[in-house]
PDB file of N, CA and C in Angstrom:
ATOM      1  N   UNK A   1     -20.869  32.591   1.752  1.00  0.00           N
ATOM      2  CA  UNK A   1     -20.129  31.800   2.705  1.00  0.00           C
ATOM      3  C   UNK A   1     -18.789  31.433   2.074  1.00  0.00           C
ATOM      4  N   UNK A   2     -17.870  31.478   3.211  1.00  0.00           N
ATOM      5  CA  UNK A   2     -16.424  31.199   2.223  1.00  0.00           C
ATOM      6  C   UNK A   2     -16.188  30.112   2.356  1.00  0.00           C
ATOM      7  N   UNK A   3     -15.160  29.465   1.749  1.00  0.00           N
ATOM      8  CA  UNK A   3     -14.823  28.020   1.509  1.00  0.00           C
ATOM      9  C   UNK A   3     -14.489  27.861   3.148  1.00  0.00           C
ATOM     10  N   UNK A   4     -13.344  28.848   3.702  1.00  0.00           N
ATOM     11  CA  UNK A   4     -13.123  28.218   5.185  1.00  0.00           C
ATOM     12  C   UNK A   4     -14.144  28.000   6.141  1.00  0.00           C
ATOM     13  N   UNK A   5     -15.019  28.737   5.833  1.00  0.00           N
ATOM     14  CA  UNK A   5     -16.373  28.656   6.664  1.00  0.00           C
ATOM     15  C   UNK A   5     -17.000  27.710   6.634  1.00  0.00           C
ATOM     16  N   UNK A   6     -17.193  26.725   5.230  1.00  0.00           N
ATOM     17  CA  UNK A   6     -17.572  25.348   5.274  1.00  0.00           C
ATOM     18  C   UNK A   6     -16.813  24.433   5.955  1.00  0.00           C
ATOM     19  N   UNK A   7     -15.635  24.516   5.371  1.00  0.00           N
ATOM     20  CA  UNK A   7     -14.711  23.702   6.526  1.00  0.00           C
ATOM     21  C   UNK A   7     -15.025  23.451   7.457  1.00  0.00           C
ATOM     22  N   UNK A   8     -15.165  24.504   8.423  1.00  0.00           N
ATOM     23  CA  UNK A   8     -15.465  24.247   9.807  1.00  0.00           C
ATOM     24  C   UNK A   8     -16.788  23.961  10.337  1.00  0.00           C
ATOM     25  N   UNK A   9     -17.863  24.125   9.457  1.00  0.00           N
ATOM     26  CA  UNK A   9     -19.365  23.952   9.330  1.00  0.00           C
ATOM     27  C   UNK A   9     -18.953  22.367   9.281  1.00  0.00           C
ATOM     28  N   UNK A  10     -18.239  21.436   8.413  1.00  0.00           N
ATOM     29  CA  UNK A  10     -18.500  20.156   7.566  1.00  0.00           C
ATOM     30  C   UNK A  10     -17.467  19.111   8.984  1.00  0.00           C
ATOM     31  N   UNK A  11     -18.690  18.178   8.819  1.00  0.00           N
ATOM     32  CA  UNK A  11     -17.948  17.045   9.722  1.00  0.00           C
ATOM     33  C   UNK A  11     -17.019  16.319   9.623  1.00  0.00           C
ATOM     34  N   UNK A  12     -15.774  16.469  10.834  1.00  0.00           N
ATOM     35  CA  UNK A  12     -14.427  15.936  10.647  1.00  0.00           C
ATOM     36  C   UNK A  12     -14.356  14.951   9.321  1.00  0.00           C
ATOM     37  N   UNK A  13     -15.107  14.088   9.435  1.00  0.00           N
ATOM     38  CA  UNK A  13     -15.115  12.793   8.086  1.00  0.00           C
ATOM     39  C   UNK A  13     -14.845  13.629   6.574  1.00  0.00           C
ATOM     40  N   UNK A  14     -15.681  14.902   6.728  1.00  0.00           N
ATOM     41  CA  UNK A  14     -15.907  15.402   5.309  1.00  0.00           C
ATOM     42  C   UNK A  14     -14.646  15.968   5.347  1.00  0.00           C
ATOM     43  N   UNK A  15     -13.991  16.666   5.973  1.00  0.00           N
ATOM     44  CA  UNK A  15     -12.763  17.446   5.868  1.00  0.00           C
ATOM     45  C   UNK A  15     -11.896  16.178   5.564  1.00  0.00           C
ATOM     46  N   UNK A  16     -11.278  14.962   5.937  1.00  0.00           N
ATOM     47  CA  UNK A  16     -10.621  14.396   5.771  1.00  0.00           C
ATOM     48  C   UNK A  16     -10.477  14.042   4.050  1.00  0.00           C
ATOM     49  N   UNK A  17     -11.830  13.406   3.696  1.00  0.00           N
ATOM     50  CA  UNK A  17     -12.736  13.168   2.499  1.00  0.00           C
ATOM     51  C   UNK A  17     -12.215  13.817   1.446  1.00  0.00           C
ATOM     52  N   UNK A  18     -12.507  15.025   1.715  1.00  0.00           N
ATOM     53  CA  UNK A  18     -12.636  16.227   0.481  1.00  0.00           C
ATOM     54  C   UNK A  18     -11.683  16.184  -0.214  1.00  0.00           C
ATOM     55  N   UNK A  19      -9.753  17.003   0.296  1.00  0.00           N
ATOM     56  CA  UNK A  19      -8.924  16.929  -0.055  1.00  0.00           C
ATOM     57  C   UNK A  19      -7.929  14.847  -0.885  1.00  0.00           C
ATOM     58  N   UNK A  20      -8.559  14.234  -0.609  1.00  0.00           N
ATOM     59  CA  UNK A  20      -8.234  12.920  -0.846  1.00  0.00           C
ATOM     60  C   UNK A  20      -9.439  12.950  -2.254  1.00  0.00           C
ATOM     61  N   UNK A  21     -10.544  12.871  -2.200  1.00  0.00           N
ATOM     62  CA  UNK A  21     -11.277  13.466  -3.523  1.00  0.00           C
ATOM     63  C   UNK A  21     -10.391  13.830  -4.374  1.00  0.00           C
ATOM     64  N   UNK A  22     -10.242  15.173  -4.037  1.00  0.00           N
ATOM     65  CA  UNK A  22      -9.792  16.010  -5.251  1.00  0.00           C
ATOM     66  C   UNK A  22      -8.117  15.411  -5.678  1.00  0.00           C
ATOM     67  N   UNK A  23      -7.406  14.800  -5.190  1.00  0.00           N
ATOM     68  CA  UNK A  23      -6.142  13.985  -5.332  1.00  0.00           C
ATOM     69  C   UNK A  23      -6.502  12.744  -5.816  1.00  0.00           C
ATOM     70  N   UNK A  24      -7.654  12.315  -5.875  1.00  0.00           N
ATOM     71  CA  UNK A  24      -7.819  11.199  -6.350  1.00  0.00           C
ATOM     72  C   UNK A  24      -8.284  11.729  -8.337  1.00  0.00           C
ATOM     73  N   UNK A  25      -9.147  12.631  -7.980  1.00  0.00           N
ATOM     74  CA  UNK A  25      -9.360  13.413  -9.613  1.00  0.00           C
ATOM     75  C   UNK A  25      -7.918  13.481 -10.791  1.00  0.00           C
ATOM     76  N   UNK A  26      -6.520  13.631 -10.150  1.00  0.00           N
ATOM     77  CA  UNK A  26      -5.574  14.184 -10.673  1.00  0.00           C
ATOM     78  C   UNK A  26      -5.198  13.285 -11.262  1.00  0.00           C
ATOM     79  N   UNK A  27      -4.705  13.370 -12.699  1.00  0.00           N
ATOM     80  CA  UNK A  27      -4.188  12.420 -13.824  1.00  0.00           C
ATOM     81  C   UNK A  27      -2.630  11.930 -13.198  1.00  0.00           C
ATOM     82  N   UNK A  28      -2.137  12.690 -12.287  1.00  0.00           N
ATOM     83  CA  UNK A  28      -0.879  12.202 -11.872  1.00  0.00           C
ATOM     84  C   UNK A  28      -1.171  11.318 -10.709  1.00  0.00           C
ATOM     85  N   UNK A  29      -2.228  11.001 -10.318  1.00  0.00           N
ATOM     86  CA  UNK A  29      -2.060  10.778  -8.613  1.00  0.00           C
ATOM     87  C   UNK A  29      -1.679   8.949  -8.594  1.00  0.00           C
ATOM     88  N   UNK A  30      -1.726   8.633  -9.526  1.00  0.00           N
ATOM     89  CA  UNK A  30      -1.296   7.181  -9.309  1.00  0.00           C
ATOM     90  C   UNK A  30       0.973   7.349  -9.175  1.00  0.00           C
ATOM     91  N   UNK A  31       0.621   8.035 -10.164  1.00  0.00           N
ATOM     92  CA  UNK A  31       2.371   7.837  -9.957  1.00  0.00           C
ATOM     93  C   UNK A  31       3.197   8.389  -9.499  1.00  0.00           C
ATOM     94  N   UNK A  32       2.073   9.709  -8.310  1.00  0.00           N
ATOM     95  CA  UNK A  32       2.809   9.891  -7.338  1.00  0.00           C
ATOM     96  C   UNK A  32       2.723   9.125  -6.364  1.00  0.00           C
ATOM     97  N   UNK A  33       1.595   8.522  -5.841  1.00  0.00           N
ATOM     98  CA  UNK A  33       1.831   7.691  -4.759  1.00  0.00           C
ATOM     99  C   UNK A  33       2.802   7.032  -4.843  1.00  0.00           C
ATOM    100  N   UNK A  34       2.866   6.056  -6.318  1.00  0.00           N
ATOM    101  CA  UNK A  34       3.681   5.080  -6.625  1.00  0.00           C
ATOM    102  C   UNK A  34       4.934   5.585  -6.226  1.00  0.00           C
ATOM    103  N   UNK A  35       5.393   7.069  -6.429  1.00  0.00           N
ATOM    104  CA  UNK A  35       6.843   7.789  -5.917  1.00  0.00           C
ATOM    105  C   UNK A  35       6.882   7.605  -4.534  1.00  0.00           C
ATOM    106  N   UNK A  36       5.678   7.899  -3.907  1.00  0.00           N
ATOM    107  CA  UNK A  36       5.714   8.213  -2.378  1.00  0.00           C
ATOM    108  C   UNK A  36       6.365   7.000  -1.843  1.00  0.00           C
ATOM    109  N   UNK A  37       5.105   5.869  -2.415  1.00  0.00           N
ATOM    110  CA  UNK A  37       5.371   4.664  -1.342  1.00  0.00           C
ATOM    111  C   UNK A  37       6.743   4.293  -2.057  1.00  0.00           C
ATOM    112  N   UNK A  38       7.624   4.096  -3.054  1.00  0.00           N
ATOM    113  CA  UNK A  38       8.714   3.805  -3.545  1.00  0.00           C
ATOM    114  C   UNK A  38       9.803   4.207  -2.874  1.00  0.00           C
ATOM    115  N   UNK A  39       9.734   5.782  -2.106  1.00  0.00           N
ATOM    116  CA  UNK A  39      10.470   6.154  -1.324  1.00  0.00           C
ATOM    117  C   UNK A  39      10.265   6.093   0.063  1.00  0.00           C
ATOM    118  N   UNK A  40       9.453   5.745   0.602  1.00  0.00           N
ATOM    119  CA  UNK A  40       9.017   5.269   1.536  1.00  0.00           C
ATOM    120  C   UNK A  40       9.761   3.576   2.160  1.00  0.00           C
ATOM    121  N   UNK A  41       9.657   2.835   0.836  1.00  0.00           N
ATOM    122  CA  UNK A  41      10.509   1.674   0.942  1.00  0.00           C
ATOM    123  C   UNK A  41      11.193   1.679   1.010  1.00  0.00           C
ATOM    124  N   UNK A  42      12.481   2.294   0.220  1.00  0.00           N
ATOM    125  CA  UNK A  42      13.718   2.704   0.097  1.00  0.00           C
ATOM    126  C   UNK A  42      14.442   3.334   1.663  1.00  0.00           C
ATOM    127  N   UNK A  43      13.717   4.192   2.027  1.00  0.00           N
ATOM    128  CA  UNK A  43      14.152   4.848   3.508  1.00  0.00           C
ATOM    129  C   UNK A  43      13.766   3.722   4.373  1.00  0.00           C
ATOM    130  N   UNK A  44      12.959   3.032   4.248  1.00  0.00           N
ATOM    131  CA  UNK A  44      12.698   2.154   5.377  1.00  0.00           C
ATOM    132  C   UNK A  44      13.562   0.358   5.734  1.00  0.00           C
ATOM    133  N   UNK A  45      14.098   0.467   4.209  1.00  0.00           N
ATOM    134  CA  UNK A  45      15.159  -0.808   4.095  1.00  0.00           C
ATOM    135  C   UNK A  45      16.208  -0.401   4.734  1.00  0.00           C
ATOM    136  N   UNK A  46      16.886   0.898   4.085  1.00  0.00           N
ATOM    137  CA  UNK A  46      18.156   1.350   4.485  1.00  0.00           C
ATOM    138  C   UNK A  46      18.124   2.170   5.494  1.00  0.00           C
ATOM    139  N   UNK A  47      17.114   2.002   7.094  1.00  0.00           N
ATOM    140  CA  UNK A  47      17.293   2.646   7.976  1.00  0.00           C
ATOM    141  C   UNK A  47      17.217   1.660   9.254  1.00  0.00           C
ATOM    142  N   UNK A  48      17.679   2.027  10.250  1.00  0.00           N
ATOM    143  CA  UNK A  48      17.665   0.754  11.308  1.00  0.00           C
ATOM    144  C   UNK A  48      16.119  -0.109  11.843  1.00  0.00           C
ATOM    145  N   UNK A  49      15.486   0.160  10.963  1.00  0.00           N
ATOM    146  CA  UNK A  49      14.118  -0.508  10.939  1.00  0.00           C
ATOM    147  C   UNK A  49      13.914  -1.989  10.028  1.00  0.00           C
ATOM    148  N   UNK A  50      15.147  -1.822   9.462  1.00  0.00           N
ATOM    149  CA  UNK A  50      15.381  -2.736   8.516  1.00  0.00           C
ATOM    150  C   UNK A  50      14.937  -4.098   8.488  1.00  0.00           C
ATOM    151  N   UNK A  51      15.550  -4.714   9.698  1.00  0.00           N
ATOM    152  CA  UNK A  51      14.537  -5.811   9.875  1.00  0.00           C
ATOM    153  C   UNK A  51      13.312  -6.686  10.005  1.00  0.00           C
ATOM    154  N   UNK A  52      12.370  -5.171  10.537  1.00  0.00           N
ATOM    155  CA  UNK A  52      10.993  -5.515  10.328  1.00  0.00           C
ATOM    156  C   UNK A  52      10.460  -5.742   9.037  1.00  0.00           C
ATOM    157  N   UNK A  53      10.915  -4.238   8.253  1.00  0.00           N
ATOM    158  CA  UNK A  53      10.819  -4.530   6.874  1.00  0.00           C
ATOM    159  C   UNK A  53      10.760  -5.814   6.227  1.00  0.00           C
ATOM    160  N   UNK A  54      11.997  -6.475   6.258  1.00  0.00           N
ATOM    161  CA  UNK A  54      12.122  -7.711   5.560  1.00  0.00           C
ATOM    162  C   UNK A  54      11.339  -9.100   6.274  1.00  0.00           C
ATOM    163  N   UNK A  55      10.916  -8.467   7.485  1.00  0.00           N
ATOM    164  CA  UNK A  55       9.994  -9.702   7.656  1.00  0.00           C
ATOM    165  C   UNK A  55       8.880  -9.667   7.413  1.00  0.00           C
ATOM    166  N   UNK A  56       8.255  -8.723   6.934  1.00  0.00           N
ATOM    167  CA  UNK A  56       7.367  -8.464   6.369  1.00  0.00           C
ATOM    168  C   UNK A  56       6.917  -9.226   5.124  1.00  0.00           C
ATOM    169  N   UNK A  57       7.508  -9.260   4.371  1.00  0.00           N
ATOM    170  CA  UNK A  57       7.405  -9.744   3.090  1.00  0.00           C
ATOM    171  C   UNK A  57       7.040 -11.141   2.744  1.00  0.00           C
ATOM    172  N   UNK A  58       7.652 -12.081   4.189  1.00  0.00           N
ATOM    173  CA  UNK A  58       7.027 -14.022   4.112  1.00  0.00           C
ATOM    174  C   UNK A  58       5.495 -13.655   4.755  1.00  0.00           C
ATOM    175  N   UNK A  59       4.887 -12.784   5.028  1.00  0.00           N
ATOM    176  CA  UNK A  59       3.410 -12.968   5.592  1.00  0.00           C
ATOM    177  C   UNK A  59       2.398 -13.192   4.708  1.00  0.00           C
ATOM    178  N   UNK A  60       1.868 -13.971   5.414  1.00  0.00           N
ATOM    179  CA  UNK A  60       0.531 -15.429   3.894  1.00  0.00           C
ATOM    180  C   UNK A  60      -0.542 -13.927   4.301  1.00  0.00           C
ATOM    181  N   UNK A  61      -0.778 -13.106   3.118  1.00  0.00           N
ATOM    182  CA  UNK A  61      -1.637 -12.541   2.855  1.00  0.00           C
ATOM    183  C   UNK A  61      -3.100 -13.724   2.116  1.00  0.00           C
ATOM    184  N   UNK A  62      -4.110 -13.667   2.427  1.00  0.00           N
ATOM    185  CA  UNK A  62      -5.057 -14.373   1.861  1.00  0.00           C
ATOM    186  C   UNK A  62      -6.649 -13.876   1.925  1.00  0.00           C
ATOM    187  N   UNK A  63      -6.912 -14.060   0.117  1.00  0.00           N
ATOM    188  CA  UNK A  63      -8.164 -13.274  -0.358  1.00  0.00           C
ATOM    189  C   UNK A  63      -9.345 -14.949  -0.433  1.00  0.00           C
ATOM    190  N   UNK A  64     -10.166 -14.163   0.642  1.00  0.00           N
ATOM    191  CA  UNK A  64     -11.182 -15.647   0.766  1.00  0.00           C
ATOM    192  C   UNK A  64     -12.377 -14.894  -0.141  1.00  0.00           C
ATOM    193  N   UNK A  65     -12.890 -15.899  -0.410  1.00  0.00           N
ATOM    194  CA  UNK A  65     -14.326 -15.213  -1.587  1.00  0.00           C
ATOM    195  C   UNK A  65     -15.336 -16.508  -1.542  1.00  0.00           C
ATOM    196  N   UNK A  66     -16.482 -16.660  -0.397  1.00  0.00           N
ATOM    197  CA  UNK A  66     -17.274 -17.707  -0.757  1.00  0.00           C
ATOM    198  C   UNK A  66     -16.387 -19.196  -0.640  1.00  0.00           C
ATOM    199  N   UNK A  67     -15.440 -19.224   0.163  1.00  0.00           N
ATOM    200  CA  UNK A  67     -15.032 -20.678   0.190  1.00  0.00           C
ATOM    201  C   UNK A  67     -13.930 -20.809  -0.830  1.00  0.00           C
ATOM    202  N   UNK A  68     -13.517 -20.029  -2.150  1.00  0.00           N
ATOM    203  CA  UNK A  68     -12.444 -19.893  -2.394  1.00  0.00           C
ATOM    204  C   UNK A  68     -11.431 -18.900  -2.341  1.00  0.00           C
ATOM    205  N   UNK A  69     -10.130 -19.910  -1.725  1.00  0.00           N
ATOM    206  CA  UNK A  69      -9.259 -19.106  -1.428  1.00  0.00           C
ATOM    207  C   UNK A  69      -7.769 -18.634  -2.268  1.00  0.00           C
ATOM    208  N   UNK A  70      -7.127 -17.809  -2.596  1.00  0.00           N
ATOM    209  CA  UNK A  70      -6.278 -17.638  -2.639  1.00  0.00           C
ATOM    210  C   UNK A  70      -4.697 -17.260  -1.653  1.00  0.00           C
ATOM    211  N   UNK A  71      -4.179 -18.096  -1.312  1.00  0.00           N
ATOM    212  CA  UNK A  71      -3.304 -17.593  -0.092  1.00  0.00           C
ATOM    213  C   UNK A  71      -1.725 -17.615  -0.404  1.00  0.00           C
ATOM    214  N   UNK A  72      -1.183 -16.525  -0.752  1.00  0.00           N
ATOM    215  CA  UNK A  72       0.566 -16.338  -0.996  1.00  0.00           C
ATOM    216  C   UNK A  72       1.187 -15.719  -0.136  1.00  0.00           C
ATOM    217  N   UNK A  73       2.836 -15.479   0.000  1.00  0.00           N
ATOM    218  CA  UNK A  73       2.945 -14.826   0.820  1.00  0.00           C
ATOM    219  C   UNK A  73       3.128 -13.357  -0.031  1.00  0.00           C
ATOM    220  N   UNK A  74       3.888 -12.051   0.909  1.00  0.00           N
ATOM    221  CA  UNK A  74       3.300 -11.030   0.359  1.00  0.00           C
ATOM    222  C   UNK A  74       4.173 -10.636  -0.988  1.00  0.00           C
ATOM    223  N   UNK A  75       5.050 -11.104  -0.554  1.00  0.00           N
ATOM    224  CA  UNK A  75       6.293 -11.266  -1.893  1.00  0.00           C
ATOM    225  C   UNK A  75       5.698 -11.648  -3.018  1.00  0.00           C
ATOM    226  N   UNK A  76       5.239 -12.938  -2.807  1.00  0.00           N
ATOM    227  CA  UNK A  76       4.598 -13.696  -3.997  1.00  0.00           C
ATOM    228  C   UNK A  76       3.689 -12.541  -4.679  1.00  0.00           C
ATOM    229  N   UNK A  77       2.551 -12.002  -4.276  1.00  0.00           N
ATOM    230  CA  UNK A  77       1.651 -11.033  -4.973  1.00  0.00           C
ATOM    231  C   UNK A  77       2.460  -9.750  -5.234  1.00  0.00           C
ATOM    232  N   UNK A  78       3.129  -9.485  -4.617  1.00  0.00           N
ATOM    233  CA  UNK A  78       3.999  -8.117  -5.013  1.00  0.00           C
ATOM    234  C   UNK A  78       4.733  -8.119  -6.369  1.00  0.00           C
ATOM    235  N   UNK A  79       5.571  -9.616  -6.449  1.00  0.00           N
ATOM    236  CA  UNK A  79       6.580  -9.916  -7.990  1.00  0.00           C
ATOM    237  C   UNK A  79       5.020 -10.596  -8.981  1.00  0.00           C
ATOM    238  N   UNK A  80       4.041 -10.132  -9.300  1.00  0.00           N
ATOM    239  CA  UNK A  80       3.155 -10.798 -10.176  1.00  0.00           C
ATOM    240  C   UNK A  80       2.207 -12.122 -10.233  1.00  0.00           C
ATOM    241  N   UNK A  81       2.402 -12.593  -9.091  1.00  0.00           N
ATOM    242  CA  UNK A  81       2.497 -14.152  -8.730  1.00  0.00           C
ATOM    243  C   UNK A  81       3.742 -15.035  -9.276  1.00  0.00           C
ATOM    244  N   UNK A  82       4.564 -14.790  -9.948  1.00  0.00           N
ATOM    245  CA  UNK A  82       5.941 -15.476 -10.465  1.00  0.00           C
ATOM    246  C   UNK A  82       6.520 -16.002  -9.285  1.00  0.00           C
ATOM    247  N   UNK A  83       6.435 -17.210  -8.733  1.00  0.00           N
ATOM    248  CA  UNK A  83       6.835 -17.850  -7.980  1.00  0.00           C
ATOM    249  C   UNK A  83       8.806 -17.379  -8.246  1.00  0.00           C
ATOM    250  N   UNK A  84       9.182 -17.662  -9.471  1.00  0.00           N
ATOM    251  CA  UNK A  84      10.701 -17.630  -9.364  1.00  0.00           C
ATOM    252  C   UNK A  84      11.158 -16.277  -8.677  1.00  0.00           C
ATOM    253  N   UNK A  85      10.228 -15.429  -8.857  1.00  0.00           N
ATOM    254  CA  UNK A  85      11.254 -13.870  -8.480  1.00  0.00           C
ATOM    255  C   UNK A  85      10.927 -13.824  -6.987  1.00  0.00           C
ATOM    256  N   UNK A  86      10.282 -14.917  -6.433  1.00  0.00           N
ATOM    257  CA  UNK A  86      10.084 -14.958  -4.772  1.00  0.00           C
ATOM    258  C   UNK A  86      11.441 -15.747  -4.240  1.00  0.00           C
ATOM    259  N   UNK A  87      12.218 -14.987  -3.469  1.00  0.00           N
ATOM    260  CA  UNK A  87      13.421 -15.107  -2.706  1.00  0.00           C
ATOM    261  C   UNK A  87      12.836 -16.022  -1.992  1.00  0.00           C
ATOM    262  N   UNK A  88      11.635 -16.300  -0.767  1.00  0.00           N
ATOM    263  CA  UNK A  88      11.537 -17.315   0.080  1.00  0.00           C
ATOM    264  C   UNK A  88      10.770 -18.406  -0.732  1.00  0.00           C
ATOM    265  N   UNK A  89      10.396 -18.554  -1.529  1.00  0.00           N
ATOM    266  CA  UNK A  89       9.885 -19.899  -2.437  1.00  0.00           C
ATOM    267  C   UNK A  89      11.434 -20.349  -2.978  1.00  0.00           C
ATOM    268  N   UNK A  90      12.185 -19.654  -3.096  1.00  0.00           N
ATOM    269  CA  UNK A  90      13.148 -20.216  -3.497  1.00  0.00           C
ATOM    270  C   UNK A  90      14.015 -20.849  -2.873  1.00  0.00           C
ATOM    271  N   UNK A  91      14.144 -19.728  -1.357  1.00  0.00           N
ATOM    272  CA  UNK A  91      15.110 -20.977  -0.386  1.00  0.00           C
ATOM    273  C   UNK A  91      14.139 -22.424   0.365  1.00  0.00           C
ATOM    274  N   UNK A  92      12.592 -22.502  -0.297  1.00  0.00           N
ATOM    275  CA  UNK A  92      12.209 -23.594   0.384  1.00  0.00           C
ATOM    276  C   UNK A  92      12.619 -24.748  -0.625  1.00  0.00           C
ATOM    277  N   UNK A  93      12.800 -24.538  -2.088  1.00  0.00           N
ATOM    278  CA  UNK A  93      12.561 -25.246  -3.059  1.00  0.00           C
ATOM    279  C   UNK A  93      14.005 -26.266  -3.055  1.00  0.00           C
TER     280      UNK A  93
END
């Protein structure tokens, strides 16, 4: 049986699956994403979408666990938790 023949034997889920597997195996695959989504940002600041973009960034992301919470906005977790390198903690302060 050939590989394409499984393909089409294997359920949509597995086809999706498979190829993301084997990209996940690769010693590079962290720092390409990291390229992807890097350029991904970059085109999406400097294109007329721009604005959504940046509003993006004050939204209170929050990790609940059993009654404790952690809640920042998305900026805040993005710069390390370092409150100073957060642009909107700063214009509240």
């Amino acid at each position: 049986m050939s590989e394409n023949s499984k393909d089409q034997d294997a359920p949509p889920s597995e086809r999706l699956i498979r190829p993301v597997k084997a990209f996940t195996k690769l010693e590079a695959a962290g720092g390409i994403l990291l390229m992807a989504c890097t350029i991904v940002a970059l085109v999406r600041a400097n294109s007329p979408w721009a604005a959504s973009y940046f509003h993006l960034w004050p939204v209170n992301v929050t990790f609940d666990f059993r009654g404790a919470q952690l809640s920042e906005e998305l900026h805040y977790w993005i710069n390390d938790n370092d409150p100073k390198h957060s642009a909107t903690k700063q214009q509240r302060d």
